[in-house]
N, C-alpha and C. Protein backbone atom coordinates (compact mmCIF):
# COMPACT_ATOMS: atom_id res chain seq x y z
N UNK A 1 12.82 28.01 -9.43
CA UNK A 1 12.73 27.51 -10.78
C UNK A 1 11.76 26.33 -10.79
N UNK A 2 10.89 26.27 -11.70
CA UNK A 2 9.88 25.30 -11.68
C UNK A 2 10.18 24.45 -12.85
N UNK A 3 10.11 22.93 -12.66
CA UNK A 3 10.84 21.85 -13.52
C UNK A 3 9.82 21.29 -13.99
N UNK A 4 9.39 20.37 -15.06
CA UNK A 4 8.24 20.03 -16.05
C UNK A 4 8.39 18.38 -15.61
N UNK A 5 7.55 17.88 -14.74
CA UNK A 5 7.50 16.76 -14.41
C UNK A 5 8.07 15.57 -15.54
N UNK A 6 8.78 14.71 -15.28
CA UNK A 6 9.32 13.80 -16.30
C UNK A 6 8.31 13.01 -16.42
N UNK A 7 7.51 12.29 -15.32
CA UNK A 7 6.72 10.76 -15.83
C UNK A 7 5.52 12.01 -15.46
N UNK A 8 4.79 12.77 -16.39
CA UNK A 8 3.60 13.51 -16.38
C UNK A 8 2.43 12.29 -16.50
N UNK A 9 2.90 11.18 -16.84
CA UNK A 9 1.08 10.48 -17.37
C UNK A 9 0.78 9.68 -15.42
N UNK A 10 2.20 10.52 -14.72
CA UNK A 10 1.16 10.04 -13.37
C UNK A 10 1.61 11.13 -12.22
N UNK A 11 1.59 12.04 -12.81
CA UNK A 11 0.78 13.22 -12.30
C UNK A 11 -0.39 13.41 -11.62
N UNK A 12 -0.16 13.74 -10.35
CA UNK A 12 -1.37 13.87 -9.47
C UNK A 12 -1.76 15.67 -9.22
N UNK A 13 -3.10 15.96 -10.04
CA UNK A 13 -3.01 17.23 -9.94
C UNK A 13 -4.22 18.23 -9.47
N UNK A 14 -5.11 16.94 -8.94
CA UNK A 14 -6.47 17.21 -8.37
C UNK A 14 -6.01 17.72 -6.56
N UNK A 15 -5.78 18.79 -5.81
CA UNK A 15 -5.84 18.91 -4.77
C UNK A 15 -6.23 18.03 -3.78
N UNK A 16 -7.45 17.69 -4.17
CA UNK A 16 -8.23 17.31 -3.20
C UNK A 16 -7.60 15.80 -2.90
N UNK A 17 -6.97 15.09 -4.24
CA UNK A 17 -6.36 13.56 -4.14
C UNK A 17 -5.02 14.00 -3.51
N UNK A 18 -4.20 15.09 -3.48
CA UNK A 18 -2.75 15.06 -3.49
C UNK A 18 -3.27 15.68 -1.57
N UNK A 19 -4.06 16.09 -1.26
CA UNK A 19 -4.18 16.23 0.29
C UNK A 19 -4.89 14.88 0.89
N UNK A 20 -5.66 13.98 0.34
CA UNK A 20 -5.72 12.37 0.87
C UNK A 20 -4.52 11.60 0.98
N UNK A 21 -3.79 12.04 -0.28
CA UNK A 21 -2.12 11.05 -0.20
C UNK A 21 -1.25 11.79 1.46
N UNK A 22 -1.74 13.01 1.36
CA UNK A 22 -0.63 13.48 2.68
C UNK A 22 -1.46 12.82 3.89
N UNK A 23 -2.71 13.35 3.78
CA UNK A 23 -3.55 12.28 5.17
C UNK A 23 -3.55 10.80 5.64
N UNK A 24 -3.62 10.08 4.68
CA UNK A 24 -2.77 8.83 4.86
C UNK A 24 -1.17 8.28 5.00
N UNK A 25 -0.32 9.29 4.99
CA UNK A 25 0.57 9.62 5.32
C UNK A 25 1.16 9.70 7.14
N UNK A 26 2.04 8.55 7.52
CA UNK A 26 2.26 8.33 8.50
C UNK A 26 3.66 9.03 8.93
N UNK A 27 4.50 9.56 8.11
CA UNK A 27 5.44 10.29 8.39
C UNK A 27 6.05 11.26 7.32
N UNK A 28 6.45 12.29 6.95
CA UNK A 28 7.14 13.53 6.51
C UNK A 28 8.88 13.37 6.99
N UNK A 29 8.86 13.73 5.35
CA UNK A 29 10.67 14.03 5.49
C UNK A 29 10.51 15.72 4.87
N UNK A 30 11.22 16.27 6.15
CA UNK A 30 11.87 17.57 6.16
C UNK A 30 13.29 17.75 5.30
N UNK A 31 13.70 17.97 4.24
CA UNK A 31 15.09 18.60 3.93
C UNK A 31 15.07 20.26 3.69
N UNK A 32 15.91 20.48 4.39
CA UNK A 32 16.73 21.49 4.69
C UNK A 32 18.18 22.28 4.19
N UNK A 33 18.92 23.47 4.15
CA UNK A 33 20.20 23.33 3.81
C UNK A 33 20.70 24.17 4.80
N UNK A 34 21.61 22.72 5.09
CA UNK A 34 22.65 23.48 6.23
C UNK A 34 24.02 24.30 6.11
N UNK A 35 24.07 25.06 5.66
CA UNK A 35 25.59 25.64 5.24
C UNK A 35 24.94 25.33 4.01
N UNK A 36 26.19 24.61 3.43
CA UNK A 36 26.16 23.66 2.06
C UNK A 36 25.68 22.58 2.02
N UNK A 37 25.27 22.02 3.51
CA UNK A 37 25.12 20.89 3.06
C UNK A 37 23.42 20.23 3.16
N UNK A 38 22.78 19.37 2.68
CA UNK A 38 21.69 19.48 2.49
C UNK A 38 21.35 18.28 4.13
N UNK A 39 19.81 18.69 4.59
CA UNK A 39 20.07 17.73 5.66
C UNK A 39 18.45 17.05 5.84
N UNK A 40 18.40 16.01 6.06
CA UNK A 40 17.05 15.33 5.83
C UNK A 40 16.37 15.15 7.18
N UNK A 41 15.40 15.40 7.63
CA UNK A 41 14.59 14.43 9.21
C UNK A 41 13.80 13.80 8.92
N UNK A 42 13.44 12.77 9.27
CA UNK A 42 11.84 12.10 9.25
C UNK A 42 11.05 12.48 10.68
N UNK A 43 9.70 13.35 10.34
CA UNK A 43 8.57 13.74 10.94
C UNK A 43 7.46 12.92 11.25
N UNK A 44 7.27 13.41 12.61
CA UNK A 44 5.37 12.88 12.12
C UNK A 44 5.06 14.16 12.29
N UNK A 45 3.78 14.39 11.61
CA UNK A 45 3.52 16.00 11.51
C UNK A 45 2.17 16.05 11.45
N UNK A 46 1.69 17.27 11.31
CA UNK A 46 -0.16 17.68 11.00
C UNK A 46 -0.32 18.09 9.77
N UNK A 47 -1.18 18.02 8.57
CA UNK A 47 -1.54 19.10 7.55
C UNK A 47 -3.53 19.48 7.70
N UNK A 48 -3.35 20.90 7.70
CA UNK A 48 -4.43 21.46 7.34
C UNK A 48 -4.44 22.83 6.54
N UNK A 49 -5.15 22.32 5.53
CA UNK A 49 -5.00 23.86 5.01
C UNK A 49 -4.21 24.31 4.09
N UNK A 50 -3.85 23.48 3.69
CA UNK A 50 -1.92 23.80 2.65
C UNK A 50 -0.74 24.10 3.55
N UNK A 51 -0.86 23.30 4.95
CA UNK A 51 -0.06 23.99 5.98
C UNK A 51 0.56 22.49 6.58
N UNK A 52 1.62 22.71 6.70
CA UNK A 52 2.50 21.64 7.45
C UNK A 52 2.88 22.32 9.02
N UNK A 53 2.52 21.27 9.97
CA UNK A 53 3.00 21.60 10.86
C UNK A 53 3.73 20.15 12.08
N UNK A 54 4.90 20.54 12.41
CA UNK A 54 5.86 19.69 13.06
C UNK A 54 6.38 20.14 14.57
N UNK A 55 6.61 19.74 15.08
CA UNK A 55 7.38 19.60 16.58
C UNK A 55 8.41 19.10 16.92
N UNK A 56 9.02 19.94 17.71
CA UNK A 56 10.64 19.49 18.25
C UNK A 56 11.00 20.37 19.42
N UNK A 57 12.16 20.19 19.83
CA UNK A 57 12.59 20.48 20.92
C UNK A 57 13.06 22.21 20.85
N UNK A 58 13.22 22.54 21.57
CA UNK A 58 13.39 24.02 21.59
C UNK A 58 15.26 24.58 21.28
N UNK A 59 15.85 23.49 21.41
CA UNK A 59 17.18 23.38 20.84
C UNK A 59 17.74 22.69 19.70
N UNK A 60 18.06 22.33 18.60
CA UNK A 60 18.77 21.23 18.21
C UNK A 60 19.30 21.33 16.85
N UNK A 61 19.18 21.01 15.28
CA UNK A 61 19.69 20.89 14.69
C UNK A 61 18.48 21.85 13.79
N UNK A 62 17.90 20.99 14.18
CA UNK A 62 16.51 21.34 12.77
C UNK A 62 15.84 22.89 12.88
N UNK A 63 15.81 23.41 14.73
CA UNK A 63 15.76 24.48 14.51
C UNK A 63 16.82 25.55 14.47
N UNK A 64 17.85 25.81 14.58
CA UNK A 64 18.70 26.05 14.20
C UNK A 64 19.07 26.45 12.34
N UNK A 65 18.61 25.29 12.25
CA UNK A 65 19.03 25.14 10.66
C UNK A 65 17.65 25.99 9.97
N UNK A 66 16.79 25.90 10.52
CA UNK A 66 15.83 27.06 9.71
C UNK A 66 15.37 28.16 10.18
N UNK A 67 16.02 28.77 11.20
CA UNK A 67 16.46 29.78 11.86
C UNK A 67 16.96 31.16 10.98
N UNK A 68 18.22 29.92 10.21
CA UNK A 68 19.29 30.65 9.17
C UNK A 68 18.70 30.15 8.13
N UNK A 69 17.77 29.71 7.54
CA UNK A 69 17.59 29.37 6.40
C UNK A 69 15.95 28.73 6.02
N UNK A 70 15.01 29.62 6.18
CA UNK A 70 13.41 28.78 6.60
C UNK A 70 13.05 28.12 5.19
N UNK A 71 13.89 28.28 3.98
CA UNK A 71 13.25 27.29 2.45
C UNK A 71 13.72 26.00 2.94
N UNK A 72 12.64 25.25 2.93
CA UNK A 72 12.38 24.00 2.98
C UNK A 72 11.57 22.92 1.87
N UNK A 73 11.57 21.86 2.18
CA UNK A 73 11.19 20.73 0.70
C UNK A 73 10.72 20.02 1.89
N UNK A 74 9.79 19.38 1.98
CA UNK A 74 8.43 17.85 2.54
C UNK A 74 8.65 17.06 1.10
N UNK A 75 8.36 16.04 1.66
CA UNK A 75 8.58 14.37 1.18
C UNK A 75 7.43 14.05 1.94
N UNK A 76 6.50 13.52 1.39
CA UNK A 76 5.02 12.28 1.59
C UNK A 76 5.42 10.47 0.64
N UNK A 77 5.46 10.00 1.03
CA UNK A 77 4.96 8.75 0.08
C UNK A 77 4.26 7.64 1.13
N UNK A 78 3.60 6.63 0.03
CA UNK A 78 2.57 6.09 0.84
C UNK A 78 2.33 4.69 -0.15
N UNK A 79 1.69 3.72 -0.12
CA UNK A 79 0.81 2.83 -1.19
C UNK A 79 2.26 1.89 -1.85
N UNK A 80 3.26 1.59 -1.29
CA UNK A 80 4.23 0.97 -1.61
C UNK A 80 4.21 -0.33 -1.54
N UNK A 81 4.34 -0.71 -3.28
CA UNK A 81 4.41 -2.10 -3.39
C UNK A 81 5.57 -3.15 -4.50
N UNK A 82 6.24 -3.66 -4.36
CA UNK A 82 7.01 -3.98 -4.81
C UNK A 82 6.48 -5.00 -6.59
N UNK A 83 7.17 -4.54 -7.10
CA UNK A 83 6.43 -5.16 -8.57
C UNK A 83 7.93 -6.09 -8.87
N UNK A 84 7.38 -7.42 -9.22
CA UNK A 84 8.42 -8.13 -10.02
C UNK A 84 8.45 -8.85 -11.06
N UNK A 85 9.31 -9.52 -11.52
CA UNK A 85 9.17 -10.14 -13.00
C UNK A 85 10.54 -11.37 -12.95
N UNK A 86 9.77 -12.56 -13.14
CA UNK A 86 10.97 -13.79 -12.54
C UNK A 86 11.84 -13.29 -13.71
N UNK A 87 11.98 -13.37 -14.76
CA UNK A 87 12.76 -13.15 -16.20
C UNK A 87 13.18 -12.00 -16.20
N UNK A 88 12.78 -10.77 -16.03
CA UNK A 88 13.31 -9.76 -16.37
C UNK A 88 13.32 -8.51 -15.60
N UNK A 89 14.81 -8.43 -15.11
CA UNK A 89 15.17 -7.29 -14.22
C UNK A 89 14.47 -5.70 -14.18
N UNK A 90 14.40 -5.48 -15.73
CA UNK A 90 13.43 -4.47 -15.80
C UNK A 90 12.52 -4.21 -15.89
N UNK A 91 11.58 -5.29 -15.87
CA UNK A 91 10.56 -5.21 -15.37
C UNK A 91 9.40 -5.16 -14.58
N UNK A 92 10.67 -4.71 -13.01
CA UNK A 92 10.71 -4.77 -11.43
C UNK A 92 10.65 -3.41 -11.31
N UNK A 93 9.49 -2.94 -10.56
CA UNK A 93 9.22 -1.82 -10.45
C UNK A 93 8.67 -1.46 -9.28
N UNK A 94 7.87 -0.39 -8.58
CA UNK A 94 7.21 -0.27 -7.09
C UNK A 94 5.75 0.96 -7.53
N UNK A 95 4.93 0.18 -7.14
CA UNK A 95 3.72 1.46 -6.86
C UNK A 95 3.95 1.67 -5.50
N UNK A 96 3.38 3.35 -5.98
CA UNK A 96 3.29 4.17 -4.31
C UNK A 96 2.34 5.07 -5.18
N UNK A 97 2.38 6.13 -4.40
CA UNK A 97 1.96 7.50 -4.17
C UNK A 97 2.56 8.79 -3.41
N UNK A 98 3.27 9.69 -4.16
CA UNK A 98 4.24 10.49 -3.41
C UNK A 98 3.52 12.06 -3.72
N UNK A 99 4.15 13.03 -2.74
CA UNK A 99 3.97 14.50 -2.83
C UNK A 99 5.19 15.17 -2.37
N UNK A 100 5.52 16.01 -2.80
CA UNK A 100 6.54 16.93 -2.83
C UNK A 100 6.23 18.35 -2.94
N UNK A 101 6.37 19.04 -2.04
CA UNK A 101 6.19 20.77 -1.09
C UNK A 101 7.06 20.83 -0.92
N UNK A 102 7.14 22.32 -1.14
CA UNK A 102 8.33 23.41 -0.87
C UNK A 102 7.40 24.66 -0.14
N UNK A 103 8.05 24.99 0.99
CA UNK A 103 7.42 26.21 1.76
C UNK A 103 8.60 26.69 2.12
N UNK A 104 8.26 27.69 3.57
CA UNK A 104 9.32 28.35 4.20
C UNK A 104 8.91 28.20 5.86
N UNK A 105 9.31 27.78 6.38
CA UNK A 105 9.26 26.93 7.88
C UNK A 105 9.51 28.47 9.24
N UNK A 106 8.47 28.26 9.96
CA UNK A 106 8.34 29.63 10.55
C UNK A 106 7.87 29.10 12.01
N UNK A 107 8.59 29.53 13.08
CA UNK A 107 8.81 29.02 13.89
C UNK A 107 7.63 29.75 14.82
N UNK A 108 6.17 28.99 15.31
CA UNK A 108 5.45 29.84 16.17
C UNK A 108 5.98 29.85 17.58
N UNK A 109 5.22 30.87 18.06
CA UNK A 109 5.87 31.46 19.48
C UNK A 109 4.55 31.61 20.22
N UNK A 110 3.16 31.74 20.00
CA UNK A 110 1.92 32.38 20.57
C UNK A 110 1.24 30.89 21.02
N UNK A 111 1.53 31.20 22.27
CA UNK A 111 0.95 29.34 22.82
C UNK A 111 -0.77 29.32 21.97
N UNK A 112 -1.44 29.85 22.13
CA UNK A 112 -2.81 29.04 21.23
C UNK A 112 -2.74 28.80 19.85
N UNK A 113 -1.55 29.57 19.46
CA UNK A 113 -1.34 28.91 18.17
C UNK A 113 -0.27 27.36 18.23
N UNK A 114 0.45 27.67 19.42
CA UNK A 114 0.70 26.34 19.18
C UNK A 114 0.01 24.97 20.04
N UNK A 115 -1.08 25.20 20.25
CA UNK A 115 -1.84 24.16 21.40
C UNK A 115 -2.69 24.02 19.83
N UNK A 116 -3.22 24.86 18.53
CA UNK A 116 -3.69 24.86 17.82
C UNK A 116 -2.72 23.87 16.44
N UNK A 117 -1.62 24.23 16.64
CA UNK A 117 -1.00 23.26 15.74
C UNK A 117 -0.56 21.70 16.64
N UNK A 118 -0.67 21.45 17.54
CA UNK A 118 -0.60 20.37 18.90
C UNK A 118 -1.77 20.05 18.04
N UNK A 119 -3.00 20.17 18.11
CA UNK A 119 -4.44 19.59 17.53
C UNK A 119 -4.11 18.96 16.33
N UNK A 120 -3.37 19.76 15.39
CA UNK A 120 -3.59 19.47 13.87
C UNK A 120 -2.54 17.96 13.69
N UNK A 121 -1.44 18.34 14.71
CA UNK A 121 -0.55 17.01 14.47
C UNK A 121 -1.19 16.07 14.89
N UNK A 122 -2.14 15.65 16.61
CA UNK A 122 -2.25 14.69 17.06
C UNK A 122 -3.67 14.39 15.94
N UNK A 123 -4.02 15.33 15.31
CA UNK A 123 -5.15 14.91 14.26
C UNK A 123 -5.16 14.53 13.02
N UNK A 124 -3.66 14.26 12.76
CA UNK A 124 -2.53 13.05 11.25
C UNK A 124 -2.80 11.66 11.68
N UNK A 125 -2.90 11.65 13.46
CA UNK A 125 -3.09 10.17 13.87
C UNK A 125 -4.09 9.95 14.75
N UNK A 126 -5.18 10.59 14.59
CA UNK A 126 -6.35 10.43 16.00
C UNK A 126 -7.35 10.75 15.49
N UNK A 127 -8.33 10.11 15.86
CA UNK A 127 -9.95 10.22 15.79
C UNK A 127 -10.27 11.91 16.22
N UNK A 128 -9.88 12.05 17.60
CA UNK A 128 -9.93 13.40 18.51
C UNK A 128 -8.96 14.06 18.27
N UNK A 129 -10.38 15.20 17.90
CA UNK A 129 -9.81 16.77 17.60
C UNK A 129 -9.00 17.36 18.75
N UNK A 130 -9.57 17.43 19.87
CA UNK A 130 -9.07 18.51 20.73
C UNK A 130 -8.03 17.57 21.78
N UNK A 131 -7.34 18.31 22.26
CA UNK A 131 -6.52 17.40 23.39
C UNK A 131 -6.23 18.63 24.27
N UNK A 132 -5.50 18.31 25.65
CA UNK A 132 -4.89 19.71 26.68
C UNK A 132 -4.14 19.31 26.47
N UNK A 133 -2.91 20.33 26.20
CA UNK A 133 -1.49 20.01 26.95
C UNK A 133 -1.25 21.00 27.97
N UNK A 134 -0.23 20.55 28.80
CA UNK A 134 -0.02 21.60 29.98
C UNK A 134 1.16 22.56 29.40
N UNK A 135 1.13 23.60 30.29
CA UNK A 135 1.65 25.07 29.83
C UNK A 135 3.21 24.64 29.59
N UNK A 136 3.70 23.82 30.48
CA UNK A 136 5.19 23.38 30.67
C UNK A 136 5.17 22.74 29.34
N UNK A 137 4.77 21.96 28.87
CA UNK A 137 4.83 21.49 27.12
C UNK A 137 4.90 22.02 26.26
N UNK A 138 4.05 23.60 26.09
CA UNK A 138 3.87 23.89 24.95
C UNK A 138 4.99 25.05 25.20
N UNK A 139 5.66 25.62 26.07
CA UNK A 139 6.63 26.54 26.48
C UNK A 139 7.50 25.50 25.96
N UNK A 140 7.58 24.54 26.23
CA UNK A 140 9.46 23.58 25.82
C UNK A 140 9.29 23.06 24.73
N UNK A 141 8.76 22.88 23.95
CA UNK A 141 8.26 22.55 22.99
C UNK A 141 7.94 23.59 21.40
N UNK A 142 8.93 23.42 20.00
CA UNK A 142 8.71 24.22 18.77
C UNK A 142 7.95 24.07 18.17
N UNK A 143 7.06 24.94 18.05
CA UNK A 143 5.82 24.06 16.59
C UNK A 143 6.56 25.38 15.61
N UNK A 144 6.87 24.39 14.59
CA UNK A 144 6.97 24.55 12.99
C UNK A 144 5.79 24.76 12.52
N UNK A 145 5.71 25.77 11.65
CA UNK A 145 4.41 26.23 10.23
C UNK A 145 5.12 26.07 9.53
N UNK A 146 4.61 25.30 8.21
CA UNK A 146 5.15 25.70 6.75
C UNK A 146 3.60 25.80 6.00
N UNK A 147 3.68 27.10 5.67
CA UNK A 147 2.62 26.83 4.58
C UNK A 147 3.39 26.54 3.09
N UNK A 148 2.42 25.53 2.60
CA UNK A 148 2.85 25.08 1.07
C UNK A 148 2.83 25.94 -0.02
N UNK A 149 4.15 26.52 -0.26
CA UNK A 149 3.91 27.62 -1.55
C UNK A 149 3.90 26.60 -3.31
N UNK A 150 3.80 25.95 -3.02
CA UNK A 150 4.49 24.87 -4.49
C UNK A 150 4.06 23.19 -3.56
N UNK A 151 3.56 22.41 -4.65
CA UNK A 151 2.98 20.97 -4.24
C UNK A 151 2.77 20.41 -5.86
N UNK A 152 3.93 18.95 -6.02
CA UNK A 152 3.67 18.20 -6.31
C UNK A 152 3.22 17.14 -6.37
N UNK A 153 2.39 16.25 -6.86
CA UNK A 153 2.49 14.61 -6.86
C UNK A 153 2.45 13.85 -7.84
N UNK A 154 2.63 12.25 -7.12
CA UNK A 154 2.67 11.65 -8.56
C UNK A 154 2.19 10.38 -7.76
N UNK A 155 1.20 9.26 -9.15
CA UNK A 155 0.91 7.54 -8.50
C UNK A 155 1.02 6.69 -9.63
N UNK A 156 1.35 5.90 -8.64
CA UNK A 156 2.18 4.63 -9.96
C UNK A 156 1.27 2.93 -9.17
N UNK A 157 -0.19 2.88 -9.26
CA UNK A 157 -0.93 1.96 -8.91
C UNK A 157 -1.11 0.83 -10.12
């Protein structure tokens, strides 16, 4: 179901700005649903492409949980600043810049695809493109795909 943004006059709807807000972006929140119940991680992750990609251990909660259930929601925000007003409570507010994706989280298995998503993450925080990892890493080691089927944003500068 697709919902009609409430504060539309800060609507971010140019691609090209709502993939700079994720690139400056130092960490990703994953929610998930576990059973019933809804469950949050904070990531550091890669995007290229309309594509989220994350890492974890080959056991644990998160894969598991999208195992049984790959619809997923990303959280970006960024540009956070606290607004105040000595007199008046409501007129205390915060600029940022946020994005909000919904995909379906797909667990790769084909080591050059994941020595290929290894690149894209260490390239959220690095000058350098390419890196090695050794075979024992990328065998113990989950890389998550989500490609972005649905992407919001919004800035309040």
């Amino acid at each position: 179901m697709k919902r009609e943004m409430k504060r539309s006059d800060r609507q971010v709807t140019d691609i090209k700005e709502i993939e700079d807000i994720i690139k400056r972006c130092q960490v990703c929140r994953l929610a998930m649903i576990d059973g019933d119940e809804p469950y949050v991680v904070p990531l550091n992750f890669g995007y290229k492409d309309k594509t989220v990609y994350f890492h974890g251990a080959l056991v644990g909660r998160k894969i598991s949980v999208i195992e049984k259930n790959p619809s997923v929601c990303l959280e970006f925000d960024i540009a956070h600043k606290l607004i105040t007003d000595e007199d008046t409570a409501c007129k205390w507010s915060q600029n940022y810049e946020s994005v909000i994706a919904w995909g379906k989280g797909e667990i790769l298995v084909d080591p050059h695809e994941k020595r290929e998503a290894f690149n894209i993450i260490m390239g959220q925080y690095s000058e350098k493109k390419e890196w090695d990892y050794p075979d024992v890493v990328v065998e113990r080691t989950h890389i998550i795909k989500v490609p972005l089927e649905r992407i919001t944003a919004k800035r309040f500068l």
